[in-house]
Protein backbone atom coordinates (compact mmCIF):
# COMPACT_ATOMS: atom_id res chain seq x y z
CA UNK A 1 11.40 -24.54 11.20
CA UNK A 2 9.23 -21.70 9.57
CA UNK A 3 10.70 -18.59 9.64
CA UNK A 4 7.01 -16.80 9.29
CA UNK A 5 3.75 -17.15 10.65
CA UNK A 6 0.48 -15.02 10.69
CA UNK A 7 -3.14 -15.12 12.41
CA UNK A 8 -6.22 -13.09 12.20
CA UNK A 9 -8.44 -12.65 15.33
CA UNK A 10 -12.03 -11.57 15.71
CA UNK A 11 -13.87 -10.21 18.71
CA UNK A 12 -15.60 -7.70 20.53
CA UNK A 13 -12.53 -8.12 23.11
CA UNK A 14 -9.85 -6.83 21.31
CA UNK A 15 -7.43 -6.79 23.92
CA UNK A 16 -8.19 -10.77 23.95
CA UNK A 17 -7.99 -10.96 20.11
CA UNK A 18 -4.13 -9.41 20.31
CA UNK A 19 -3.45 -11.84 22.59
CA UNK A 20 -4.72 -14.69 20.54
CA UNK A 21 -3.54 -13.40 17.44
CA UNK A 22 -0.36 -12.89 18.65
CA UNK A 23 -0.05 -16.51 19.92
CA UNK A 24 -1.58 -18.16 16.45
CA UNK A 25 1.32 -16.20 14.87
CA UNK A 26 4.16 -17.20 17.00
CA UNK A 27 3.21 -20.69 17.05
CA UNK A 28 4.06 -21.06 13.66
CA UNK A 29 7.37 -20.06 14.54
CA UNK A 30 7.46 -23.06 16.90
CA UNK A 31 6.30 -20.80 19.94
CA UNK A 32 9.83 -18.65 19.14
CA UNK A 33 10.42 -15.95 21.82
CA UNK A 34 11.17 -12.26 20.78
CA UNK A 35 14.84 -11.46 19.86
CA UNK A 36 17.18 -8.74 19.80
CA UNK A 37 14.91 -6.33 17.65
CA UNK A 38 17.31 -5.48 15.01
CA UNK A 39 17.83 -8.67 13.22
CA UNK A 40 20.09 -11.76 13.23
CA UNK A 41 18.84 -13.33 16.33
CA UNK A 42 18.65 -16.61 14.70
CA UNK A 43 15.83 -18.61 16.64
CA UNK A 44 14.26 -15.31 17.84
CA UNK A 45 11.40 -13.23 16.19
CA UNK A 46 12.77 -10.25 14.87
CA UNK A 47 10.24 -8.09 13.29
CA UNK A 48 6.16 -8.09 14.06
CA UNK A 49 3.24 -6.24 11.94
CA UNK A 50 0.18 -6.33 13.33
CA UNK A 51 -3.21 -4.04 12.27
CA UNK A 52 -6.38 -3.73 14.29
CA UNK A 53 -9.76 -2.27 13.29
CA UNK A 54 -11.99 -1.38 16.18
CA UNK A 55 -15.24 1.05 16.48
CA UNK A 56 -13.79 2.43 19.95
CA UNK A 57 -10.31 4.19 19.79
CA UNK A 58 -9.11 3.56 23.17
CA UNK A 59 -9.62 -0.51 22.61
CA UNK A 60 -7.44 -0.30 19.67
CA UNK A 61 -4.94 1.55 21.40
CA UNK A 62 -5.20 -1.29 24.29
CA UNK A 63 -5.16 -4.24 21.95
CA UNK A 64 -2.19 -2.23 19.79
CA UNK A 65 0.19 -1.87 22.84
CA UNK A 66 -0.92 -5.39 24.43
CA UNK A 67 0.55 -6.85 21.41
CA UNK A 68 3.80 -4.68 21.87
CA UNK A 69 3.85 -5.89 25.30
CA UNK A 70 4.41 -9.68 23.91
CA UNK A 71 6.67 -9.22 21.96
CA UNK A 72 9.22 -7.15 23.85
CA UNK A 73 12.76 -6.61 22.04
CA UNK A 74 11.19 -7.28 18.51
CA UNK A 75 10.45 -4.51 16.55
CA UNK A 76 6.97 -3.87 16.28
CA UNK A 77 5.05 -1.64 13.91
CA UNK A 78 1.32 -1.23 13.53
CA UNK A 79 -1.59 0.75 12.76
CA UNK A 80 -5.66 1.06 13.19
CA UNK A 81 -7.47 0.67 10.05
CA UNK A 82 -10.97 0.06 8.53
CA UNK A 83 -9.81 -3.76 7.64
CA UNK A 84 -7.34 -6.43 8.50
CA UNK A 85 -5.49 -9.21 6.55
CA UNK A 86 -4.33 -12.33 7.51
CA UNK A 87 -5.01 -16.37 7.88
CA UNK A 88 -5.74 -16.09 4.38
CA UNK A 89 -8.95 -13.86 5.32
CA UNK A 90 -10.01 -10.27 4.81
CA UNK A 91 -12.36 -8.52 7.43
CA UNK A 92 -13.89 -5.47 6.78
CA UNK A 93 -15.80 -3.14 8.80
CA UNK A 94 -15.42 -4.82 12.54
CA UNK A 95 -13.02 -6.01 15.72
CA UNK A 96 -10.20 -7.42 14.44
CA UNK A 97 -6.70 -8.09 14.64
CA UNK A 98 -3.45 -9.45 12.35
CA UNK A 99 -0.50 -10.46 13.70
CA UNK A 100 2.49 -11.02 11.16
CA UNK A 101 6.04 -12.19 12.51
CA UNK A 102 9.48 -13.31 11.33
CA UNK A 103 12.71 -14.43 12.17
CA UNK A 104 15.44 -12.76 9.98
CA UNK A 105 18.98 -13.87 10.61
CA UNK A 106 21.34 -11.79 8.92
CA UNK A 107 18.75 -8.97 8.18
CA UNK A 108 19.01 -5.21 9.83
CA UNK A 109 15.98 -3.55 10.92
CA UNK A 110 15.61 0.30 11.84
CA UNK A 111 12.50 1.99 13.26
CA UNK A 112 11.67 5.38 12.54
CA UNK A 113 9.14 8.02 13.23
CA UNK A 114 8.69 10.88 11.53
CA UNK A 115 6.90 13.87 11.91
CA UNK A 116 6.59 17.51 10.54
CA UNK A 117 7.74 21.01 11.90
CA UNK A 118 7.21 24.56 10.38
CA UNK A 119 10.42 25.80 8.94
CA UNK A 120 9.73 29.54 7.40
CA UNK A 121 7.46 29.05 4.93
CA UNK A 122 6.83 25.55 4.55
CA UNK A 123 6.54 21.90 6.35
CA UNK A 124 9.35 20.00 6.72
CA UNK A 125 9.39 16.25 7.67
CA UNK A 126 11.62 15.12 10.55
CA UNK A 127 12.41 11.98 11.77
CA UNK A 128 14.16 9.94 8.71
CA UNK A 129 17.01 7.76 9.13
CA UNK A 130 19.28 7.90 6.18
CA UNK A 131 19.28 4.58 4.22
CA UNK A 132 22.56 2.37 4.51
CA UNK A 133 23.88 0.94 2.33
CA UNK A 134 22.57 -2.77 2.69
CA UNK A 135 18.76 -0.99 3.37
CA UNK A 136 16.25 -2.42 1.10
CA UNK A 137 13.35 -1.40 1.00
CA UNK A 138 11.32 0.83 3.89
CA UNK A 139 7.74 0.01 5.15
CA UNK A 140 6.25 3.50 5.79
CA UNK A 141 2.90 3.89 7.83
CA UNK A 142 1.13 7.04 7.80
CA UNK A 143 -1.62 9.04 9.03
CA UNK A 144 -3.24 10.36 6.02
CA UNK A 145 -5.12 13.10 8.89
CA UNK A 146 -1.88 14.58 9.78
CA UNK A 147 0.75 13.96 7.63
CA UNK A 148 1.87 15.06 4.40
CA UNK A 149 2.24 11.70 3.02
CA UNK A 150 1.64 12.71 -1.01
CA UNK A 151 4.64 15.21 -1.01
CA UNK A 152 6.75 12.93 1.41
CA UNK A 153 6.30 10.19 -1.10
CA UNK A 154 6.58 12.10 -4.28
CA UNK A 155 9.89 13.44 -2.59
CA UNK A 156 11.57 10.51 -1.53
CA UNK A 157 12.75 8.47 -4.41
CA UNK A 158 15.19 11.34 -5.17
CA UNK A 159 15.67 12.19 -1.33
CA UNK A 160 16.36 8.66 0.00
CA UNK A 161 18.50 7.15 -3.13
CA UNK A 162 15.94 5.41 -5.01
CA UNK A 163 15.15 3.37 -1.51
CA UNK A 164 11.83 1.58 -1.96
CA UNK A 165 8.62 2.70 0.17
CA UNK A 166 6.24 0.10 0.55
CA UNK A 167 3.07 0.34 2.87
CA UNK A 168 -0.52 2.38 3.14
CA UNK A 169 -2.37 5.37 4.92
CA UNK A 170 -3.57 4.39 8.16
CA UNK A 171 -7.68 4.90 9.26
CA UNK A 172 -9.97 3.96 11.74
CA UNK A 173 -13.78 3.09 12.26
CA UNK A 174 -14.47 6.72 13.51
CA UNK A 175 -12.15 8.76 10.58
CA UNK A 176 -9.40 10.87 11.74
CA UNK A 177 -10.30 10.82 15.77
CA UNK A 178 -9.78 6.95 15.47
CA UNK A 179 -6.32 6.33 13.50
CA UNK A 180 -3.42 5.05 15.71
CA UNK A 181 0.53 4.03 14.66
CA UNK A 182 2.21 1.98 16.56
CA UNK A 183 5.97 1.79 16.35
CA UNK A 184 8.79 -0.06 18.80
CA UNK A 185 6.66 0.21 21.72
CA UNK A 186 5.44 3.64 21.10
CA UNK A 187 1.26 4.94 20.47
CA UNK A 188 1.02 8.09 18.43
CA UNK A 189 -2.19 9.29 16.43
CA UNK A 190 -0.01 11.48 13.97
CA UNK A 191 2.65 11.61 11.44
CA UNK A 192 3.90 8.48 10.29
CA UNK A 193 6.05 5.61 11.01
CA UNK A 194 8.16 2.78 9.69
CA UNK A 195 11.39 0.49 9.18
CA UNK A 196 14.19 0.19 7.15
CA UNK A 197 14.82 -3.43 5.93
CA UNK A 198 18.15 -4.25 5.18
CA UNK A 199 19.90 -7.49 4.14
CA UNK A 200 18.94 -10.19 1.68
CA UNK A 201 16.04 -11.34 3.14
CA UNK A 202 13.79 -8.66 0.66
CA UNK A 203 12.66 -9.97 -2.57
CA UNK A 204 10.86 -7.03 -4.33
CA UNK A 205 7.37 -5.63 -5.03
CA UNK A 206 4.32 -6.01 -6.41
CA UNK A 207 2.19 -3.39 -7.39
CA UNK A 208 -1.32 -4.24 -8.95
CA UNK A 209 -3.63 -1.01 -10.34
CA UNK A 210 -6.10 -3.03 -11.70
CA UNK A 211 -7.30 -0.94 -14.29
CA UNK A 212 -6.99 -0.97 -18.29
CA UNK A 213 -6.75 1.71 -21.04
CA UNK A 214 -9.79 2.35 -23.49
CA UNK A 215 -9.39 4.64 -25.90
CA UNK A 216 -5.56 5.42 -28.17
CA UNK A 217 -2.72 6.85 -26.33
CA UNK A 218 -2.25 10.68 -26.49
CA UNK A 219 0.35 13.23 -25.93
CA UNK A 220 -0.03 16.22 -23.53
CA UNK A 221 0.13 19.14 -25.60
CA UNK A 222 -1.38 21.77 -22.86
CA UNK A 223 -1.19 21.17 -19.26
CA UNK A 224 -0.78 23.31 -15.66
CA UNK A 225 -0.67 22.07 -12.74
CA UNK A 226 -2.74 18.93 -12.48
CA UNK A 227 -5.16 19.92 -15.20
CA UNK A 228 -5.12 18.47 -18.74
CA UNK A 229 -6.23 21.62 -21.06
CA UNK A 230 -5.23 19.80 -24.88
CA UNK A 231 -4.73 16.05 -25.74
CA UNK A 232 -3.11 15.89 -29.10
CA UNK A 233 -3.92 19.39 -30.02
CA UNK A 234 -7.62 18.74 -29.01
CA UNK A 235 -9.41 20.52 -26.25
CA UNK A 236 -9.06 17.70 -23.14
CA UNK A 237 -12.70 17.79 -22.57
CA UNK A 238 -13.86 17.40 -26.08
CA UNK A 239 -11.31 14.70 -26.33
CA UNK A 240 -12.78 12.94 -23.24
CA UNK A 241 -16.67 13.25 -24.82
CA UNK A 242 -15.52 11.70 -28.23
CA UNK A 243 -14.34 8.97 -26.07
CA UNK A 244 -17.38 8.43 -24.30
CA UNK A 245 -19.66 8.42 -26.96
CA UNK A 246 -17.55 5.57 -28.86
CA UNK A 247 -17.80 3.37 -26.38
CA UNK A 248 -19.64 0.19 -25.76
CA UNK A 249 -22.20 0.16 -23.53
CA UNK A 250 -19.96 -2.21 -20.73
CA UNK A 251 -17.32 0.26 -20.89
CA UNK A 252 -19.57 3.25 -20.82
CA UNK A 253 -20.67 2.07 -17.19
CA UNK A 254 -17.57 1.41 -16.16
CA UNK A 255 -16.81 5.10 -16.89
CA UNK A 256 -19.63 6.42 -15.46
CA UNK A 257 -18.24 4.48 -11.81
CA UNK A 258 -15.28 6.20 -12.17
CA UNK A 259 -12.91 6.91 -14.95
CA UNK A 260 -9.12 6.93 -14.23
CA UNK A 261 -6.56 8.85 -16.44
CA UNK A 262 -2.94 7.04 -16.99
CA UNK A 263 0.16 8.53 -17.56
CA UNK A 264 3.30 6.70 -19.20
CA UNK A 265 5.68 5.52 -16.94
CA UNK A 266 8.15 5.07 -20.00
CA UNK A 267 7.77 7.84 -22.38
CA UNK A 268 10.65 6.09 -24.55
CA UNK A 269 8.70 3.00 -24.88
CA UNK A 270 7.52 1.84 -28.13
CA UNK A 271 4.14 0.39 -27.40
CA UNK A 272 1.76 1.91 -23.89
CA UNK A 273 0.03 -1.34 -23.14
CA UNK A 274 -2.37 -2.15 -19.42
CA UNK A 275 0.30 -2.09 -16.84
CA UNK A 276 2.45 0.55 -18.58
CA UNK A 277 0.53 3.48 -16.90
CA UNK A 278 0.73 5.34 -13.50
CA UNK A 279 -3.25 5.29 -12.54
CA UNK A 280 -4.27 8.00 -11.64
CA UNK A 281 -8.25 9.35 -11.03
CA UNK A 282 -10.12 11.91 -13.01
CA UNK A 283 -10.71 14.39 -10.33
CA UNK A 284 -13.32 16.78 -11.99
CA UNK A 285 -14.21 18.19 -15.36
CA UNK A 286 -14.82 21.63 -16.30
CA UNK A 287 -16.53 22.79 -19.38
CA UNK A 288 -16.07 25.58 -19.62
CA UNK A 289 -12.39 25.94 -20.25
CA UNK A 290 -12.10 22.23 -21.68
CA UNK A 291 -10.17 21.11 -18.54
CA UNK A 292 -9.88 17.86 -17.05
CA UNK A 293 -8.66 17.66 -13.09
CA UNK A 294 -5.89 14.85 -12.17
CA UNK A 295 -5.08 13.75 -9.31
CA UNK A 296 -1.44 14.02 -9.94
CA UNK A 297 0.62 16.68 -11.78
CA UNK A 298 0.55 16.42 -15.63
CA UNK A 299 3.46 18.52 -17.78
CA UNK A 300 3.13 18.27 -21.67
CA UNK A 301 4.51 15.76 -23.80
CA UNK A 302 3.94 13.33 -21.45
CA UNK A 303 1.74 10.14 -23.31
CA UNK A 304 -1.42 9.43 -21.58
CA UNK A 305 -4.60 7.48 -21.97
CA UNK A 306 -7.92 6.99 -20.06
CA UNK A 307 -8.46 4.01 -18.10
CA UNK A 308 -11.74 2.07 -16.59
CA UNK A 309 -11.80 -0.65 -13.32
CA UNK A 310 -13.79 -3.22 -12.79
CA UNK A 311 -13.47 -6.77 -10.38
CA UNK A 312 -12.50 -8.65 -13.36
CA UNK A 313 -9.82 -6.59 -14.98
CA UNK A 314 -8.51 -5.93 -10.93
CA UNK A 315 -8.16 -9.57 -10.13
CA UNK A 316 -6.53 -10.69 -14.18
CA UNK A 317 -4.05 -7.97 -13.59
CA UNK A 318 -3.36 -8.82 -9.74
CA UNK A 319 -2.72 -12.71 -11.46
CA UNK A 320 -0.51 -11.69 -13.56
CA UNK A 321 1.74 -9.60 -11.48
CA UNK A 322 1.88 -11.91 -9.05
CA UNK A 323 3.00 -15.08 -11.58
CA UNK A 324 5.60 -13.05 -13.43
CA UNK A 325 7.26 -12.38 -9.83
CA UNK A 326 6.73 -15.70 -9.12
CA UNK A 327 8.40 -17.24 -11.59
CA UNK A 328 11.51 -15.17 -10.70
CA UNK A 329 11.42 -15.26 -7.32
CA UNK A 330 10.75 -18.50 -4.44
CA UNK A 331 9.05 -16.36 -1.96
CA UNK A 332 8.14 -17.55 1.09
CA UNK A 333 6.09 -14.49 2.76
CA UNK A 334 4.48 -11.35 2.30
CA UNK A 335 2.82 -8.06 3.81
CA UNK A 336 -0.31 -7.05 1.50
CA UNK A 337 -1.74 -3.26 1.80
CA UNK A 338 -4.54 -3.60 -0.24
CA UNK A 339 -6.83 -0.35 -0.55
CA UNK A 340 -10.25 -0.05 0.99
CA UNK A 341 -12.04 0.01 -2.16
CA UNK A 342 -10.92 -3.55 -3.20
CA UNK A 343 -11.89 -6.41 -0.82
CA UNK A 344 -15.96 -6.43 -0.58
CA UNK A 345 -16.80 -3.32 -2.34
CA UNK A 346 -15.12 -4.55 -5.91
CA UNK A 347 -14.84 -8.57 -5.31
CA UNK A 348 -16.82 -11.15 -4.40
CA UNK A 349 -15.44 -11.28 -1.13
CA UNK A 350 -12.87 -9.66 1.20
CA UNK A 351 -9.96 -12.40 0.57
CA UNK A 352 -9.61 -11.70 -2.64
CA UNK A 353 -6.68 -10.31 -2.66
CA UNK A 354 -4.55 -12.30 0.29
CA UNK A 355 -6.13 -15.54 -1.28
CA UNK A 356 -4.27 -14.81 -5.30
CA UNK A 357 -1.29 -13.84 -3.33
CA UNK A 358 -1.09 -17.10 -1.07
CA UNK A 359 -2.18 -19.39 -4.24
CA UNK A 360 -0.43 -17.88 -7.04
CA UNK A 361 3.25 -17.57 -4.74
CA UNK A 362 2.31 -20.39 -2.70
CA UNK A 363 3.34 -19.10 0.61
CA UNK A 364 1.12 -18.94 3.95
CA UNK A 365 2.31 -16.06 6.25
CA UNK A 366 0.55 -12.54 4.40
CA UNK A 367 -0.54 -10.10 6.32
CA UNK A 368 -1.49 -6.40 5.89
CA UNK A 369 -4.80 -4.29 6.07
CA UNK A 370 -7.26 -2.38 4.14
CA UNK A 371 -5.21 0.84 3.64
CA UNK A 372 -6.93 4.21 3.03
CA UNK A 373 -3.96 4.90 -0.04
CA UNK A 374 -1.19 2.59 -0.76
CA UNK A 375 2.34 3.25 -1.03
CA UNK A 376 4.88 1.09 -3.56
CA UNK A 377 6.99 1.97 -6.46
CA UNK A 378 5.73 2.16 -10.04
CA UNK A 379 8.61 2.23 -12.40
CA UNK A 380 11.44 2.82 -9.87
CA UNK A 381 9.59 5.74 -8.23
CA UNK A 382 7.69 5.82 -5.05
CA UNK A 383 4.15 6.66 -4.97
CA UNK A 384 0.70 6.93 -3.40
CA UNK A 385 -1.80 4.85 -4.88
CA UNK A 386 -5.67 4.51 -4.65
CA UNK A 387 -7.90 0.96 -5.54
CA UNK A 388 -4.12 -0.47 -5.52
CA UNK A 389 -2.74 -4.26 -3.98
CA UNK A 390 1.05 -3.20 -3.23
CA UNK A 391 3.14 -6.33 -1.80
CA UNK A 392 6.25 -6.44 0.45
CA UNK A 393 8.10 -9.72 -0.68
CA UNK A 394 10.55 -11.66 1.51
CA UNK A 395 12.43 -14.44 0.67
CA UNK A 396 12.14 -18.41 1.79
């Protein structure tokens, strides 16, 4: 008997497309009722994801809790968003809803909501449980409105143990006024949510950037903040126009879309190669002092190198990721955030994304949404990601 199953609903009627996504999902379970909520109920569904995207708020926070309602005792975590996955489809831009759910014997599941309060000076963030020691891997929702997701992710490698956050930023049809989370029966429009996964049933990650270097690699030799001032002794902007004009004219469009910057994830490593790089954009260039804006902190020495995206470097690099997991691991589901910028505005098509991951892996049951930033971890450290397909792997 399947131990996962996933559907994907439209309709103006979102209340009705819960119901029938929920349904399509739990028939592939063999019509298995909810179970105790925390793992190891056997026969039982243990854990539902679900994502709706709606233009009206208050039918997305009718469909979100009608799908809480049916599946009482499992936990349940959701979110609004701009874009659903699931049934091997992508859906952009209209009523719909996902429904992922699974059956995890032996595995332990903890909600958690968290939230931020003014202590002195400063926001603190209240709400986390503190990771056990068979925890996993947490899947984090957030509202990027109201929460300070950047700094809570930057934070928490060190803070939580090295504990894996996998997920995405939360949105809506109508922006900020429209984003609702969803969490073990609960509606809330701020802060964030999530679970701790714990047991065996967690395979890994997959984090796709999609991008690759042009230009050599070069060392950081004047930096503050998140502004590169010298690259190899060079003025950053002068660096960045020598660049430029060397290119071909493919790449030089490419650029002109939107140039990234990429910063070594192992500075001991002998060769910086696509893949080896934490993506980050080029926020803004001034002039005048030679400056180039990051959107990420930058400290000298660090080795970085300029990168460009484009559908076919995004979906090569996606293929890859996914086979070289693959071929490790006999996976037999998945939860895909995939950023808003991929689906229809870089590919072909919407499915892009959930179709590599259900043909290269071979598995059925992924599910996720069109996330407004990602969340997974990039050489053993958590981060936010943009134009990035992070996946939540569980085992067969």
């Amino acid at each position: 008997m399947a131990r996962f199953g996933d559907a994907l609903t439209t309709g103006a009627d979102l209340v009705n497309a819960a119901e029938r996504a929920v349904m399509g999902a739990l028939e592939q379970l063999g019509g298995a009722a909810p179970g105790d909520g925390r793992g190891g109920a056997g026969g039982a569904v243990d854990l539902v994801c679900f994502f709706v995207s709606g233009a009206d708020p208050d039918e997305v926070t009718l469909a979100g809790r009608r799908v809480m309602e049916l599946v009482p005792g499992a936990v349940a975590l959701g979110c609004s968003s701009t874009g659903v996955i699931g049934g091997g489809r992508g859906v952009e831009g209209q009523g719909a809803v996902s429904v992922w759910c699974a059956r995890l014997p032996g595995v332990e599941l903890t909600p958690f909501q968290l939230d931020t309060v003014l202590e002195e000076d400063h926001l603190a963030v209240v709400g986390m449980r503190e990771p056990g020691p068979l925890d996993r891997v947490a899947i984090l929702l957030a509202n990027p409105y109201e929460f300070p997701t950047q700094a809570f992710v930057r934070e928490s490698t060190p803070a939580l143990g090295g504990l894996p956050l996998v997920g995405g930023m939360a949105d809506g049809l109508r922006g900020e006024e429209s984003v609702r989370l969803f969490c073990d029966g609960d509606v809330v429009d701020s802060g964030a949510i999530g679970v701790l996964v714990g047991g065996e049933g967690v395979l890994g990650t997959v984090v796709s950037q999609g991008c690759r270097p042009i230009g050599p690699n070069m060392t950081v030799t004047k930096a503050e903040g998140n502004l590169l001032l010298e690259l190899a002794g060079t003025n950053a902007y002068e660096k960045l126009e020598g660049l430029l004009d060397s290119l071909g004219e493919e790449d030089r469009e490419l650029a002109a879309q939107g140039l990234h910057v990429g910063i070594a994830i192992d500075e001991y490593a002998e060769k910086h190669e696509q893949g080896d790089f934490l993506i980050r954009a080029l926020a803004g260039v001034d002039p005048d002092m030679g400056a180039l804006a990051v959107g990420d902190m930058v400290e000298v020495g660090q080795t970085v190198r300029f990168q460009v995206r484009d559908a076919g470097t995004a979906d090569e690099d996606l293929a890859r990721r996914l086979a070289d997991f693959g071929a490790e691991h006999e996976v037999g589901a998945g939860l895909l955030f995939s950023c808003n910028g991929r689906g229809g505005a870089l590919f072909p098509q919407a499915d892009h994304d959930v179709l590599a991951v259900r043909r290269i892996l071979g598995v059925d049951a992924v599910a996720g949404f069109f996330a407004a930033g990602e969340i997974g971890p990039v050489g053993g450290v958590n981060h936010v990601h943009g134009f990035t397909a992070c996946l939540l792997a569980f085992a067969d």
